[in-house]
C-alpha atoms as a PDB file:
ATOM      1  CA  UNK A   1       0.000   0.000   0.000  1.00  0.00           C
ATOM      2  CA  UNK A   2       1.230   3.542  -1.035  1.00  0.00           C
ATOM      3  CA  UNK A   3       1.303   6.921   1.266  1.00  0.00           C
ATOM      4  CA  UNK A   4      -1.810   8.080  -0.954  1.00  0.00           C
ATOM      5  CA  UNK A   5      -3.710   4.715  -0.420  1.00  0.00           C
ATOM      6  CA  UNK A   6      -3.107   5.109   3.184  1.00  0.00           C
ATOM      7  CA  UNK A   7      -3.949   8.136   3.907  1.00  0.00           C
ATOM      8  CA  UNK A   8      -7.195   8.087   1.176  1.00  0.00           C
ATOM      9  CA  UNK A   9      -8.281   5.134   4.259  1.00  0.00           C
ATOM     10  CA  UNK A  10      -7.651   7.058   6.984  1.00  0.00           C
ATOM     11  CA  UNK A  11     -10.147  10.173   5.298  1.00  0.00           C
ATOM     12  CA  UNK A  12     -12.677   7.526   4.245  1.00  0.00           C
ATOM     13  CA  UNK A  13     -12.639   6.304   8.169  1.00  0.00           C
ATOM     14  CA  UNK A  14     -12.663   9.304   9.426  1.00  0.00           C
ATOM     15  CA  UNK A  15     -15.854  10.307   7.421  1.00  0.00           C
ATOM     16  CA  UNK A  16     -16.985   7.101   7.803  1.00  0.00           C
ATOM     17  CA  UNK A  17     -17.420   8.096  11.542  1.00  0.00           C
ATOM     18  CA  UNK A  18     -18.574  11.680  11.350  1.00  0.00           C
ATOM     19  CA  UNK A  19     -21.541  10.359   9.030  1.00  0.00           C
ATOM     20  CA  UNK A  20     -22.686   7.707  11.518  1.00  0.00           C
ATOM     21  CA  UNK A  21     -22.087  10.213  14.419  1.00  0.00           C
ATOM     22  CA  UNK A  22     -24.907  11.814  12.778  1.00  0.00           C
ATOM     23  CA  UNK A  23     -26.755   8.492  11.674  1.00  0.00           C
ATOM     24  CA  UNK A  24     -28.582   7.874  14.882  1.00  0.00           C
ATOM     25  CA  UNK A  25     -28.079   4.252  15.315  1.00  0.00           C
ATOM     26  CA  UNK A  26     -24.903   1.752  14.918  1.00  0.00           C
ATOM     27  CA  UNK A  27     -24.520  -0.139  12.099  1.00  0.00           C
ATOM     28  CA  UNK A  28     -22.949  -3.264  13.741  1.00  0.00           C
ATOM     29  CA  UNK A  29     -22.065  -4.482  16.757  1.00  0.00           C
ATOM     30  CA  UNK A  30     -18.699  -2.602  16.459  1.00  0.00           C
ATOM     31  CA  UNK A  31     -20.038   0.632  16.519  1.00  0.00           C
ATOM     32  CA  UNK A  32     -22.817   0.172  18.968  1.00  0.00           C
ATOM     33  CA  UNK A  33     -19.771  -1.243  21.839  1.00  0.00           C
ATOM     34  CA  UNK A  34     -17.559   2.138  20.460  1.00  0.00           C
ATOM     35  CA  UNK A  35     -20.976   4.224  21.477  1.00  0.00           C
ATOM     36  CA  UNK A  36     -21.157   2.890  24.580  1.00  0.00           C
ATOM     37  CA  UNK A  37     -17.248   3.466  25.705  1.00  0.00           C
ATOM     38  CA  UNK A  38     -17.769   6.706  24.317  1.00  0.00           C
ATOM     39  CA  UNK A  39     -20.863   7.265  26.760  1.00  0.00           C
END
């Protein structure tokens, strides 16, 4: 994997998590058990 892939991730993840910040409800159980840590 290249620098540009890498960091082309990193702003896909990072969106990914703004957009289901603003969602409502977690899409797996991954999300809902980062929700609740974050609580």
């Amino acid at each position: 994997m290249t620098e540009d892939d890498s960091s082309s991730s990193q702003e896909k993840t990072w969106l990914g998590k703004l957009a289901h910040a603003f969602s409502g409800e977690p899409q797996s159980r991954e999300e809902l058990a980062g929700t609740l840590r974050a609580a």
